[in-house]
N, C-alpha and C. Protein backbone atom coordinates (compact mmCIF):
# COMPACT_ATOMS: atom_id res chain seq x y z
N UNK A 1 159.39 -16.29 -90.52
CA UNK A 1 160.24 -16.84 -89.47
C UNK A 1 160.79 -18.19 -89.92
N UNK A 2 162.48 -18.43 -89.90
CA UNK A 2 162.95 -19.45 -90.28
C UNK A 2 161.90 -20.80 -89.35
N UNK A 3 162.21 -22.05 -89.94
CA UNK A 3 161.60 -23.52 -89.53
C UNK A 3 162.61 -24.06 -88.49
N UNK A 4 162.30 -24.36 -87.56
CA UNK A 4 163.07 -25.46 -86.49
C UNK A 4 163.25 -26.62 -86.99
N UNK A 5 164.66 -26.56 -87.26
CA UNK A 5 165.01 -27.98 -87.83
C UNK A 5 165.12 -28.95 -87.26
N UNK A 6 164.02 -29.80 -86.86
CA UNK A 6 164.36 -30.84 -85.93
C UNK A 6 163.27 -32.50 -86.89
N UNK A 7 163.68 -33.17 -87.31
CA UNK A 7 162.88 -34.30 -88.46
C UNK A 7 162.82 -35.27 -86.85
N UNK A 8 161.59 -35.71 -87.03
CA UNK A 8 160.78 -36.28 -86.48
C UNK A 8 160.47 -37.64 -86.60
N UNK A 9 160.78 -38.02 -87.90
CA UNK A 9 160.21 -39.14 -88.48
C UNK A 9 158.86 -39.03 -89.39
N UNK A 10 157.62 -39.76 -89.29
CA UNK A 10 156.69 -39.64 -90.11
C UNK A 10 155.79 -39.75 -89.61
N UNK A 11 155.06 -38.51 -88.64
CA UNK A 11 154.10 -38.75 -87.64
C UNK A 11 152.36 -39.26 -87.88
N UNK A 12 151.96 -40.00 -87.66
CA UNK A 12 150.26 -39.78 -87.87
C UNK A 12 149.38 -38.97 -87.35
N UNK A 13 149.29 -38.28 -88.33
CA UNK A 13 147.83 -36.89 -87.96
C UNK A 13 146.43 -37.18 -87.59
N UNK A 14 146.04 -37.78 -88.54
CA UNK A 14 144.68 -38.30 -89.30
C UNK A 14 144.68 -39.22 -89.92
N UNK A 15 143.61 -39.25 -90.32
CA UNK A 15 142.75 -40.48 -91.07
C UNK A 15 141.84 -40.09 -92.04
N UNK A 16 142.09 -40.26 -93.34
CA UNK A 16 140.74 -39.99 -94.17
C UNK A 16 139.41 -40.19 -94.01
N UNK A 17 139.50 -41.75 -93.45
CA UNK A 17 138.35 -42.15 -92.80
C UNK A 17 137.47 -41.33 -91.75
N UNK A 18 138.40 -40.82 -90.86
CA UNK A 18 137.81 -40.20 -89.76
C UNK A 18 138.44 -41.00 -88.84
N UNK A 19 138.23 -42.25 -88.93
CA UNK A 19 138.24 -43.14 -87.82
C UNK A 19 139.51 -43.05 -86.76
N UNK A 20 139.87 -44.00 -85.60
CA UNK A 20 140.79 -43.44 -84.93
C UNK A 20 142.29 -43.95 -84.79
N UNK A 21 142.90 -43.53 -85.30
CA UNK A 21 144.24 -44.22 -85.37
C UNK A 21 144.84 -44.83 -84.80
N UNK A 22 145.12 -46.35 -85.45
CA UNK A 22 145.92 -47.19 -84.43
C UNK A 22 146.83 -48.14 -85.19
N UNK A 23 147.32 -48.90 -84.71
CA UNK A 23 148.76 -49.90 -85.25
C UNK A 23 148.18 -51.24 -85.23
N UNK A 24 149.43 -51.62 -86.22
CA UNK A 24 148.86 -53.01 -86.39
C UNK A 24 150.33 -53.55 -85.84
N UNK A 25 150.07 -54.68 -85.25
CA UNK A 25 150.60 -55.22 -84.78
C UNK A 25 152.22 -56.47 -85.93
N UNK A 26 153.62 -56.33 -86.04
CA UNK A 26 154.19 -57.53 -86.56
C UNK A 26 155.29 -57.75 -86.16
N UNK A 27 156.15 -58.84 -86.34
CA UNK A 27 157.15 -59.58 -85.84
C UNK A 27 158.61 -58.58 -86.31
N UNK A 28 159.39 -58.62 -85.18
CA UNK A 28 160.45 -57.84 -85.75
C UNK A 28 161.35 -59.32 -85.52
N UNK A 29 162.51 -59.71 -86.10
CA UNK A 29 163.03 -61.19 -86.10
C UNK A 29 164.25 -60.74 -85.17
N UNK A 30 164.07 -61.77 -84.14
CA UNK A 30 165.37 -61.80 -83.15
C UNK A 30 166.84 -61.65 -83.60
N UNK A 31 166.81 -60.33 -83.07
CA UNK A 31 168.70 -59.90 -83.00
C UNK A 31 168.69 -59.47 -84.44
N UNK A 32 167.93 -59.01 -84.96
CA UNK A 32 167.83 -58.00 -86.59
C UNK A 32 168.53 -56.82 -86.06
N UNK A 33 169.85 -56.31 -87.03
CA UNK A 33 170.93 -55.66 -86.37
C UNK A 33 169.87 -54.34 -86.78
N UNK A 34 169.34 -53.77 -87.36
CA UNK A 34 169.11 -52.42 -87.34
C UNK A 34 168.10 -51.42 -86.73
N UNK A 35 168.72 -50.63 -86.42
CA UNK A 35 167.37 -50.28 -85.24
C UNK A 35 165.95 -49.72 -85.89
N UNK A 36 165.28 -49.59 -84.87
CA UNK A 36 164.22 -48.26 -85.66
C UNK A 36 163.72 -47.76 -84.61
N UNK A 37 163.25 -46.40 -84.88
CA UNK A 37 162.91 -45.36 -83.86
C UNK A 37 161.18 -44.78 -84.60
N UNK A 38 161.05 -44.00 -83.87
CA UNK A 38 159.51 -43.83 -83.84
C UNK A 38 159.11 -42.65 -84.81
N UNK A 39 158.33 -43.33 -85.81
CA UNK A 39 158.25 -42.87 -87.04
C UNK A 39 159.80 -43.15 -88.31
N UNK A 40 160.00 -44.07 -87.84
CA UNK A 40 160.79 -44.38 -89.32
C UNK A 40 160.16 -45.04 -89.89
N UNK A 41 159.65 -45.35 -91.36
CA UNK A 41 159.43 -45.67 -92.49
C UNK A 41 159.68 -47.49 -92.20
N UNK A 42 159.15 -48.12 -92.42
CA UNK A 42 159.22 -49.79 -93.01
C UNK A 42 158.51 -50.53 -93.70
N UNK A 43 158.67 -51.40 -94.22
CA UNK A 43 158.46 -52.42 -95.38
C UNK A 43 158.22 -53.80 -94.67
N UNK A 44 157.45 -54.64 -95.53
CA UNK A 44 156.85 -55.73 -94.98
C UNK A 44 158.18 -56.50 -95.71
N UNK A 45 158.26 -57.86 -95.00
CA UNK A 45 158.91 -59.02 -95.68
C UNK A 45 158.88 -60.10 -95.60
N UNK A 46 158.92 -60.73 -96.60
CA UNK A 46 158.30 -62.58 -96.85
C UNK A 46 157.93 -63.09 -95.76
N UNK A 47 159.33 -62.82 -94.76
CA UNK A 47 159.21 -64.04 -93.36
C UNK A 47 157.95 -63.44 -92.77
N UNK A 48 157.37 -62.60 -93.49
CA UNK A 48 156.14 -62.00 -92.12
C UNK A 48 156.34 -60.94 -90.99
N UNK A 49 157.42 -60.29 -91.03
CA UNK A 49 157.83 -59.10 -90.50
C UNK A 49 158.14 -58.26 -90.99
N UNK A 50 158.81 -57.38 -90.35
CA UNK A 50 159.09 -56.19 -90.86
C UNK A 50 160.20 -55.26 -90.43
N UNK A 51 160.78 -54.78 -91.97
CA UNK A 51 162.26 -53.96 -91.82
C UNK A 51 162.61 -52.96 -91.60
N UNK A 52 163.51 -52.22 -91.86
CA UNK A 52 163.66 -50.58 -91.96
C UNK A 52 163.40 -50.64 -93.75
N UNK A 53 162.68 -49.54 -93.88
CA UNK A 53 162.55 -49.41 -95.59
C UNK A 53 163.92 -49.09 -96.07
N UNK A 54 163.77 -48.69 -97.43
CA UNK A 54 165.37 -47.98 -98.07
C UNK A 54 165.07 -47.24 -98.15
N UNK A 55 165.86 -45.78 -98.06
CA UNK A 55 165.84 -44.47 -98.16
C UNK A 55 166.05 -44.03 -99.76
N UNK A 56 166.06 -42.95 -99.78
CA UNK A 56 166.93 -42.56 -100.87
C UNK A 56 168.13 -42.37 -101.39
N UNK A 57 169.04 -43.02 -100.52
CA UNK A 57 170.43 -43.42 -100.84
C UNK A 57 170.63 -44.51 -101.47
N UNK A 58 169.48 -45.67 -100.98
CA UNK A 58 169.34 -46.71 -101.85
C UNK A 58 168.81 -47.12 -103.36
N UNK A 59 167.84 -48.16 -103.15
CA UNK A 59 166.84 -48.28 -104.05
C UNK A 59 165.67 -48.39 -103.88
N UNK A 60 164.79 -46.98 -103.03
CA UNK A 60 163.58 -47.50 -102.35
C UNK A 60 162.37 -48.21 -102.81
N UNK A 61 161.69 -48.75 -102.15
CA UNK A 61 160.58 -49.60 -102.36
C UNK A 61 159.28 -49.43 -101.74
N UNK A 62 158.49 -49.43 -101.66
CA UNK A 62 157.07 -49.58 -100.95
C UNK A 62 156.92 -49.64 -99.23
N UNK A 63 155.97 -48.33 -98.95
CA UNK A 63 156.06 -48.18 -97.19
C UNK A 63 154.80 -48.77 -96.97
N UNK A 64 155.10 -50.26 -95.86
CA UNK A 64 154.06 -49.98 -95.21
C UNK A 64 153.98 -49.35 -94.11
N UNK A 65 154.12 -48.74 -93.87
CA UNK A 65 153.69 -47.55 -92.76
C UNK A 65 154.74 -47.00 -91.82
N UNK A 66 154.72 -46.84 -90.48
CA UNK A 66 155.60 -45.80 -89.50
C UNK A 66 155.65 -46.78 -88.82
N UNK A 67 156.84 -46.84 -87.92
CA UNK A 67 157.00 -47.33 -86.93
C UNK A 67 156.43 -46.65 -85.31
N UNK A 68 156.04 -47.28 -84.50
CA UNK A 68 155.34 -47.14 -83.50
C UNK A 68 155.53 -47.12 -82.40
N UNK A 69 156.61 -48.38 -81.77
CA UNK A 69 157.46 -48.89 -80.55
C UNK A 69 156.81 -50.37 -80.82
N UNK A 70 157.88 -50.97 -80.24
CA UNK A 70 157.60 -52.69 -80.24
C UNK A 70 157.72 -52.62 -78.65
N UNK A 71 157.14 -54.18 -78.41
CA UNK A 71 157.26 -55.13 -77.12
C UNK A 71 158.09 -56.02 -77.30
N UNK A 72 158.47 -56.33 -76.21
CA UNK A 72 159.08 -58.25 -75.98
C UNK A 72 159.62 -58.18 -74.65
N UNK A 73 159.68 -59.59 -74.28
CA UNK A 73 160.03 -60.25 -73.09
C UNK A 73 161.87 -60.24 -73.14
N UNK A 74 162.34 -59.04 -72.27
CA UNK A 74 164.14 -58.64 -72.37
C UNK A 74 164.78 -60.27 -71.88
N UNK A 75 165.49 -60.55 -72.18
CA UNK A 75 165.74 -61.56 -72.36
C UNK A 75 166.98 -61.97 -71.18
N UNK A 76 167.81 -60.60 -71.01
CA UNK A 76 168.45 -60.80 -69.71
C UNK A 76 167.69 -60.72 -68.08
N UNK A 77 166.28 -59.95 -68.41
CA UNK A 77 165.98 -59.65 -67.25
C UNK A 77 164.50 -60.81 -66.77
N UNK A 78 164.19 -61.34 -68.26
CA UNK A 78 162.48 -61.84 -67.96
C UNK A 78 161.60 -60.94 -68.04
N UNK A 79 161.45 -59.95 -68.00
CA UNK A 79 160.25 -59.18 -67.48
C UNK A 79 159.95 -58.60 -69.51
N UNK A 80 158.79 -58.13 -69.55
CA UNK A 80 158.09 -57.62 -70.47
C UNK A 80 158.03 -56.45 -70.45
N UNK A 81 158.82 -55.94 -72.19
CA UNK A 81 159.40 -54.57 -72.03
C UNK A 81 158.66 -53.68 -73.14
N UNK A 82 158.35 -52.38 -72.94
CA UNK A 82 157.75 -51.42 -74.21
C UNK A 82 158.79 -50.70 -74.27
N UNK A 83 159.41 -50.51 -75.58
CA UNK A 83 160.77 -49.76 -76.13
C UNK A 83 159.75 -48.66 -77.32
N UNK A 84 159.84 -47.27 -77.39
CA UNK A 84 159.27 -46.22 -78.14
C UNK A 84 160.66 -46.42 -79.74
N UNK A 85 161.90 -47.19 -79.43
CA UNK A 85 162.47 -47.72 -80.13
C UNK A 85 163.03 -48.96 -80.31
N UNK A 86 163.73 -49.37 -81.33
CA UNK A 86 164.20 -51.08 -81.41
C UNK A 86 165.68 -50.82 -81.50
N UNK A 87 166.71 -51.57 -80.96
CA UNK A 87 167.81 -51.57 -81.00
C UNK A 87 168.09 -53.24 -80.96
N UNK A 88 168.91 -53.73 -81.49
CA UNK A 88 169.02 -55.24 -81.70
C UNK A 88 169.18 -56.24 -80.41
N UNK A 89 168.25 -56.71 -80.42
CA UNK A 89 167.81 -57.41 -78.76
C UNK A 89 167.23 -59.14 -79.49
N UNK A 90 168.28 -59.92 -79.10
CA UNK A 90 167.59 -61.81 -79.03
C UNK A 90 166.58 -61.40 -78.14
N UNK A 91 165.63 -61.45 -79.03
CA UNK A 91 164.47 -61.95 -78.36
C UNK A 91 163.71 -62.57 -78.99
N UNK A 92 162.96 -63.43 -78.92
CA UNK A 92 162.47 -64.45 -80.15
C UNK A 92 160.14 -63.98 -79.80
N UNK A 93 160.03 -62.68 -78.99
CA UNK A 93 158.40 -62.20 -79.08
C UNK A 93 158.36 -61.24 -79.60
N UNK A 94 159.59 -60.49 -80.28
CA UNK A 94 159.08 -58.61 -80.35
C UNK A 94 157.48 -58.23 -81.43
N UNK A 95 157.55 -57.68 -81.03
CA UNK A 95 156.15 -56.80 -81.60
C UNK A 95 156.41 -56.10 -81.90
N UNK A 96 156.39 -55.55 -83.26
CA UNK A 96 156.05 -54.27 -83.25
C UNK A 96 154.94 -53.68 -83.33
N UNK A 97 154.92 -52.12 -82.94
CA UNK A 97 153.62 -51.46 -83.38
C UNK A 97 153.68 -50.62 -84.90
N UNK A 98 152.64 -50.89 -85.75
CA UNK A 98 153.42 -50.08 -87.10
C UNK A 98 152.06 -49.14 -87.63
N UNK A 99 151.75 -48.06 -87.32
CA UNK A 99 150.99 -47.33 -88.65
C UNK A 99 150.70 -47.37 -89.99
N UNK A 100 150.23 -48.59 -90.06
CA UNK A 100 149.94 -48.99 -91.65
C UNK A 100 148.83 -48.79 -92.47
N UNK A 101 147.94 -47.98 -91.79
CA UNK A 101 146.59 -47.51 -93.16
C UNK A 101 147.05 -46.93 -93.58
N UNK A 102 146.48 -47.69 -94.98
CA UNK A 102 147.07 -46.33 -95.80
C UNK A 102 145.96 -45.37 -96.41
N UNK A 103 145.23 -45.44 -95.47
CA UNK A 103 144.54 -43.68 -95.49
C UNK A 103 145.00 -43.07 -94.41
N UNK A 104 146.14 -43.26 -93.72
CA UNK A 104 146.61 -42.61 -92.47
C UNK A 104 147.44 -41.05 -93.44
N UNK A 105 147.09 -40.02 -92.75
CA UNK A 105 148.12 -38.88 -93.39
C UNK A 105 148.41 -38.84 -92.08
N UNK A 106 149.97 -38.61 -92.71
CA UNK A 106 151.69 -38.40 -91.74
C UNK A 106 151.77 -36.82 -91.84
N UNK A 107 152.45 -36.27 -90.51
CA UNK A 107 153.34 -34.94 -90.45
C UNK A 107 155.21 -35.25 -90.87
N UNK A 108 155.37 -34.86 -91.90
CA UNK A 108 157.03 -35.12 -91.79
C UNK A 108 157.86 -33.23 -92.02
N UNK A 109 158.79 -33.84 -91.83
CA UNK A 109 159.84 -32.40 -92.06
C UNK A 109 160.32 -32.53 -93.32
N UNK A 110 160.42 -31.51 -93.90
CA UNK A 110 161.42 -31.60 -95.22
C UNK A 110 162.56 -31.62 -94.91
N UNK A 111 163.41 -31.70 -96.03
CA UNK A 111 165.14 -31.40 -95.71
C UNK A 111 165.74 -30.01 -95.97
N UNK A 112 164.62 -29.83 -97.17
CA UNK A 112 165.10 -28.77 -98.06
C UNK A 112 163.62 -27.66 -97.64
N UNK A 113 163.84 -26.83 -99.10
CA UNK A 113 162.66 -25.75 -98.87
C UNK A 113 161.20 -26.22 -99.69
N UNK A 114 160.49 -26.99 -98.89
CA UNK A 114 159.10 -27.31 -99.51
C UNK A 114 157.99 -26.24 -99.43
N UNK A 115 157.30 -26.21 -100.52
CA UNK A 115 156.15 -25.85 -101.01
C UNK A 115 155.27 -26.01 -101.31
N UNK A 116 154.04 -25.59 -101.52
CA UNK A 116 152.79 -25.96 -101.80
C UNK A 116 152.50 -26.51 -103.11
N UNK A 117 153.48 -25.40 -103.73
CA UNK A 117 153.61 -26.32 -105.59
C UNK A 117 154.13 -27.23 -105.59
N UNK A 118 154.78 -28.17 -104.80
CA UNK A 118 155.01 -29.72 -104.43
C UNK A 118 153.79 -30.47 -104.38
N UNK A 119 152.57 -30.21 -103.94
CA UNK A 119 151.51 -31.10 -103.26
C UNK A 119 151.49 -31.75 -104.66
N UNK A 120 151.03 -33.16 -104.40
CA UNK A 120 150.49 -34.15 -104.87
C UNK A 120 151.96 -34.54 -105.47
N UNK A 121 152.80 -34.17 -105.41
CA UNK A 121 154.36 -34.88 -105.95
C UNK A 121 154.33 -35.50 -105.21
N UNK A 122 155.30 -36.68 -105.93
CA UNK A 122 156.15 -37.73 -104.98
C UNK A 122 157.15 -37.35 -104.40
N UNK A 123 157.49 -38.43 -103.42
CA UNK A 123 158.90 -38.13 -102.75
C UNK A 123 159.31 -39.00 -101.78
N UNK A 124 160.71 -39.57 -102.05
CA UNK A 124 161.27 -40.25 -101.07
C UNK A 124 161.73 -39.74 -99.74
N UNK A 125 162.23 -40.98 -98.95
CA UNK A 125 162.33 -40.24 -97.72
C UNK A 125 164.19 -40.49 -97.10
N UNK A 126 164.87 -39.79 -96.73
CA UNK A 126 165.63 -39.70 -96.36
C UNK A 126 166.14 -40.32 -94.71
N UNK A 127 167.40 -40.62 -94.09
CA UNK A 127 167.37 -40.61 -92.64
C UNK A 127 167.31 -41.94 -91.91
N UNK A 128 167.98 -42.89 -91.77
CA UNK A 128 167.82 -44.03 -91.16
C UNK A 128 167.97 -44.29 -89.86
N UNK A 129 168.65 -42.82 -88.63
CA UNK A 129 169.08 -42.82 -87.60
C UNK A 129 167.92 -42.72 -87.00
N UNK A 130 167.99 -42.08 -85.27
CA UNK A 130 167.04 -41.46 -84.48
C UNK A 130 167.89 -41.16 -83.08
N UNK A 131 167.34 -41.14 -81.82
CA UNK A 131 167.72 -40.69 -80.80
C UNK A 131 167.02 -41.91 -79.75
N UNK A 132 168.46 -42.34 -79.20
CA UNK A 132 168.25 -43.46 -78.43
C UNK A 132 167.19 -43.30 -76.82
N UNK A 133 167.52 -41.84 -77.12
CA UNK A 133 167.44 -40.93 -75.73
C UNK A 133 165.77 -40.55 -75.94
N UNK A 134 165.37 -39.96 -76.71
CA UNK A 134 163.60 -40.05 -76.94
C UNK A 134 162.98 -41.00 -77.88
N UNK A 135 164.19 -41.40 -78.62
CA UNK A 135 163.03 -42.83 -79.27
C UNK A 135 162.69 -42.15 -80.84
N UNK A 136 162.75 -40.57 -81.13
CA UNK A 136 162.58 -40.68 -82.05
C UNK A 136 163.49 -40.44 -83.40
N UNK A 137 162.71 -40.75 -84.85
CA UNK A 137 163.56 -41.43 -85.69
C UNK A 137 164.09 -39.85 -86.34
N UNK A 138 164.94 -40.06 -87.26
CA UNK A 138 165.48 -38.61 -87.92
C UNK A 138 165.06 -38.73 -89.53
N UNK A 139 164.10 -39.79 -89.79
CA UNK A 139 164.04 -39.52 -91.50
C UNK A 139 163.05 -38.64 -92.12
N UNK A 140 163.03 -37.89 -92.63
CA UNK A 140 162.44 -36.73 -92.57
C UNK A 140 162.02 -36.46 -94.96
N UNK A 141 161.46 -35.88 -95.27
CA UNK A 141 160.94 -35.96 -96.65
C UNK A 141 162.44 -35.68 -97.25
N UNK A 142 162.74 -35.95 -98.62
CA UNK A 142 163.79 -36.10 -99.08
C UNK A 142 163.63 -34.97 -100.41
N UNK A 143 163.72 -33.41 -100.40
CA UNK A 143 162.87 -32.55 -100.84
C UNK A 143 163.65 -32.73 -102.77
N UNK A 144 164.66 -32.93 -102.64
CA UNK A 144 165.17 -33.20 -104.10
C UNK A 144 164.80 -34.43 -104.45
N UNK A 145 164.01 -35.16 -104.27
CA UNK A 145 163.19 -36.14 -104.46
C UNK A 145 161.62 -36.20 -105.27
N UNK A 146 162.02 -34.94 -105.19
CA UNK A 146 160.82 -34.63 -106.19
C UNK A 146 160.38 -35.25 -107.55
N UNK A 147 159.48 -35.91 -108.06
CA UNK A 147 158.97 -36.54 -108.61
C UNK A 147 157.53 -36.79 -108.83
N UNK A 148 156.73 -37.75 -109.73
CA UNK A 148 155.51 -37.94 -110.01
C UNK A 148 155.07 -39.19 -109.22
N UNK A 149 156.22 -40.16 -108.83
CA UNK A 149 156.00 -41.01 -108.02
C UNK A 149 157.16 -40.53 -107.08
N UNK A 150 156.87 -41.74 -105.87
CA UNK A 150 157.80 -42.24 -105.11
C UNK A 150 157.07 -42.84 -103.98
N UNK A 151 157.96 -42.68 -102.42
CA UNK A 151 157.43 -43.40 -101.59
C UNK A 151 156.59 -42.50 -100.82
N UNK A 152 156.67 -41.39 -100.89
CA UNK A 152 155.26 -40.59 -100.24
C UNK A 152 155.11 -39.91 -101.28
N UNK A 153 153.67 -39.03 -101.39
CA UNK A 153 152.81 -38.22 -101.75
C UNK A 153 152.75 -37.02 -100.80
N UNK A 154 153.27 -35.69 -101.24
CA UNK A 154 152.21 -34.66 -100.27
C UNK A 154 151.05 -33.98 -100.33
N UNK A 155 150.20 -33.86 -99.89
CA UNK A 155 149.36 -33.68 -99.88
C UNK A 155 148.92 -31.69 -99.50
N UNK A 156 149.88 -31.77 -98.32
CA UNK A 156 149.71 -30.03 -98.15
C UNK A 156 150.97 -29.80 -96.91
N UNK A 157 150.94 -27.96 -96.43
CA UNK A 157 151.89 -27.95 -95.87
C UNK A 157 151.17 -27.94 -94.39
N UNK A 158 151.86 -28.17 -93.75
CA UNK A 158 151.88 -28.11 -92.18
C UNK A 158 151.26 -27.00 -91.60
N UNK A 159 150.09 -27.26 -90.63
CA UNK A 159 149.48 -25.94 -90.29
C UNK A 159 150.59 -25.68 -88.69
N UNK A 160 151.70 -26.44 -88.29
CA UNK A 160 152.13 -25.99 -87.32
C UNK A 160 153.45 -24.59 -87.50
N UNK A 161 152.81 -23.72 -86.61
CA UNK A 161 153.44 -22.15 -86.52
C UNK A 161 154.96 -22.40 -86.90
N UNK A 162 155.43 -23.64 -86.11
CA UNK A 162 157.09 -22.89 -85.83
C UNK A 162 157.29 -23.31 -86.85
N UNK A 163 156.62 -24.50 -88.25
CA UNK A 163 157.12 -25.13 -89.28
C UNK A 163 156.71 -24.86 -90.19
N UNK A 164 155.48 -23.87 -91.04
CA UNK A 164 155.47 -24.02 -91.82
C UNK A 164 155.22 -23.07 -92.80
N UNK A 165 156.84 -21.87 -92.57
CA UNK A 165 157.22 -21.24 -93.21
C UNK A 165 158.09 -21.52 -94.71
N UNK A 166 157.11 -21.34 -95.55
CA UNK A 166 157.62 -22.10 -97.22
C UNK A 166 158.81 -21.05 -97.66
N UNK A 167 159.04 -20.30 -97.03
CA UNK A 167 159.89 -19.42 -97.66
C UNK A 167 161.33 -19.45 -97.14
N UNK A 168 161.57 -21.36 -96.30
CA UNK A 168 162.74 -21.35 -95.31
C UNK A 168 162.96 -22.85 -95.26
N UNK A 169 163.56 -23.49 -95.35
CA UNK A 169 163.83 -24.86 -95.35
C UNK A 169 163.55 -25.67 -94.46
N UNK A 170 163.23 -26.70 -94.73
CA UNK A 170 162.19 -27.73 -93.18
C UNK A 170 161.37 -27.56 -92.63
N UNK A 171 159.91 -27.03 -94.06
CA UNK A 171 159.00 -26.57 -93.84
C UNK A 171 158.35 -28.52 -92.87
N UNK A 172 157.44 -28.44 -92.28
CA UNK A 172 156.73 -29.28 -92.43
C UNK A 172 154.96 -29.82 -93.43
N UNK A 173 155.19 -31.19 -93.62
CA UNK A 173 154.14 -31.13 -94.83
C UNK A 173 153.25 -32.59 -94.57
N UNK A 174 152.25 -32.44 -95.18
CA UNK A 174 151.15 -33.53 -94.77
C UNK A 174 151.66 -34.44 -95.64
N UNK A 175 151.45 -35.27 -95.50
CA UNK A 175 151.70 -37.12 -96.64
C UNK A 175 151.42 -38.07 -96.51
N UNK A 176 151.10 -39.17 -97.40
CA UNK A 176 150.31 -40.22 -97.29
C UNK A 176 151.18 -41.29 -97.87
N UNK A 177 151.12 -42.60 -98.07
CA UNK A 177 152.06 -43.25 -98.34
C UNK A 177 151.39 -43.70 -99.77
N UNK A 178 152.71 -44.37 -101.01
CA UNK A 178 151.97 -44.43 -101.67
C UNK A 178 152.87 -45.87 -101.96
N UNK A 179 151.63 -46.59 -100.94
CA UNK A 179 151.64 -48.06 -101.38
C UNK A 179 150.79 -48.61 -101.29
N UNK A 180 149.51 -48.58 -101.18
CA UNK A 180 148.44 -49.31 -101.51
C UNK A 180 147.25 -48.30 -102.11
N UNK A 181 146.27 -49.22 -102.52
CA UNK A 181 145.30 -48.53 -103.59
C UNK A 181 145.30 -47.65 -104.59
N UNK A 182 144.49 -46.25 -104.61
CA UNK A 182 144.75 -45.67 -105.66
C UNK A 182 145.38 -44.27 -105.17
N UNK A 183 146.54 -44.49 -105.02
CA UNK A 183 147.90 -43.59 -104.44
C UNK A 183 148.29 -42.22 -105.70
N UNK A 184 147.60 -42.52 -106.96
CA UNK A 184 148.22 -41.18 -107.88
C UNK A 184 147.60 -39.97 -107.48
N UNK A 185 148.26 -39.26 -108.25
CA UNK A 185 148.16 -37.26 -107.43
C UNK A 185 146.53 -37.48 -107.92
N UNK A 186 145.96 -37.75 -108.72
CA UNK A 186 144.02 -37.74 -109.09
C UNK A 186 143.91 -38.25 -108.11
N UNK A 187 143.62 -39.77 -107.71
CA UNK A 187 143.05 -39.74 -106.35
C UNK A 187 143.22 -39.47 -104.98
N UNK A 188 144.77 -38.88 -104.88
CA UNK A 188 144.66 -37.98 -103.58
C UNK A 188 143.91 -36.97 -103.49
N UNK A 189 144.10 -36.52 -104.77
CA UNK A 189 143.42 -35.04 -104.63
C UNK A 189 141.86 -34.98 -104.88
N UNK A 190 141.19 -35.83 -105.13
CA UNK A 190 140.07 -36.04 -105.12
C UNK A 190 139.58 -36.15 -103.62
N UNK A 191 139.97 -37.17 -102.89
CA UNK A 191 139.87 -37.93 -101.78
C UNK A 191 140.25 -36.79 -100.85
N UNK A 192 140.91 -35.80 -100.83
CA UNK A 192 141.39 -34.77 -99.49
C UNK A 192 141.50 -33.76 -99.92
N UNK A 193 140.88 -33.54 -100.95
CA UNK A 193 140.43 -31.62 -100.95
C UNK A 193 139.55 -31.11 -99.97
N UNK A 194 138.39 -31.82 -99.66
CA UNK A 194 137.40 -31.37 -98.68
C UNK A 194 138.46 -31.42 -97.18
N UNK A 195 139.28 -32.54 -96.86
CA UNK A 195 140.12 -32.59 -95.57
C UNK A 195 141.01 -31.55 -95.35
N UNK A 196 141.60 -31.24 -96.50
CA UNK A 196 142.43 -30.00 -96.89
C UNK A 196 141.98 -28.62 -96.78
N UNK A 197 141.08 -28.44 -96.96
CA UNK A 197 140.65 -26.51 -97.48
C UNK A 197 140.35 -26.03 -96.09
């Protein structure tokens, strides 16, 4: 059965750890024109906050983690607001919420037709938009991206029904980010064979 093409962003499943998944808290900088929606990809930066990453149209770089929804105090109204997305708002408190362990494994969509003979490849991620209307983001695995590095790792395919038919494009697939510790295909695959089988 073909895959429902619908990219999601870069959801959190699990935890290697076990433990229970949660966000870390950082500054998004007042009136930063670009949005982000829930589960897009970002990167830390000097000032102490944090951006939209680069895709693969660019020159990508290092994820720290998913985006989550931010806070801040709306600035026309006073009152204290939770947005599931960011759209460019003066506000000089936002918060964001960001998924940054990086033993967190993500659900993403492919673009293309992924496979199992992918796991432990790299791969960038595609998609900088989302939907203003549910908040979530559209960047989804970038399947000609295939490689020994990049900005994710997969790990395996998607145990969900409607997605993860390999024999049809936009399979969905497990992934981990590969920016901190020991991110090569040996120690993933060491570390989540037992999580895997």
């Amino acid at each position: 059965m073909a895959n429902k093409d619908a990219a999601f962003g870069f959801k959190p499943v699990r935890s290697l750890s076990g433990g229970e998944i949660r966000t870390q808290e950082y500054a998004i900088a007042a009136n930063y024109a670009t949005s982000l929606f829930t589960g897009t990809p970002v990167l830390g930066v000097t000032a102490g906050g944090i951006n939209i990453a680069v895709d693969s149209s660019g020159t990508p770089g290092h994820i720290l983690g998913s985006f989550g929804g931010c806070f801040y105090t709306d600035p026309t109204t006073g009152k204290p607001t939770y947005k599931s997305h960011y759209a460019q708002v003066n506000a000089s408190d936002i918060v964001a919420y960001v998924y940054d362990d990086p033993s967190l494994i993500f659900e993403a969509q492919h673009d293309g037709t992924g496979t199992a003979a992918m796991n432990f490849g790299g791969f960038d991620f595609v998609g900088l938009s989302g939907s203003t209307v549910t908040g979530i983001s559209s960047a989804e695995i970038d399947t000609s991206e295939l490689a020994t590095s990049g900005q994710f790792q997969q790990l395996g395919i998607s145990k969900d029904p409607d997605n993860s038919d390999t024999g049809s494009a936009n399979v969905n697939a497990y992934v981990m980010t590969n920016s901190a510790g020991d991110n090569s295909a040996a120690g993933h695959q060491l570390s989540t064979q037992a999580t895997l089988a």
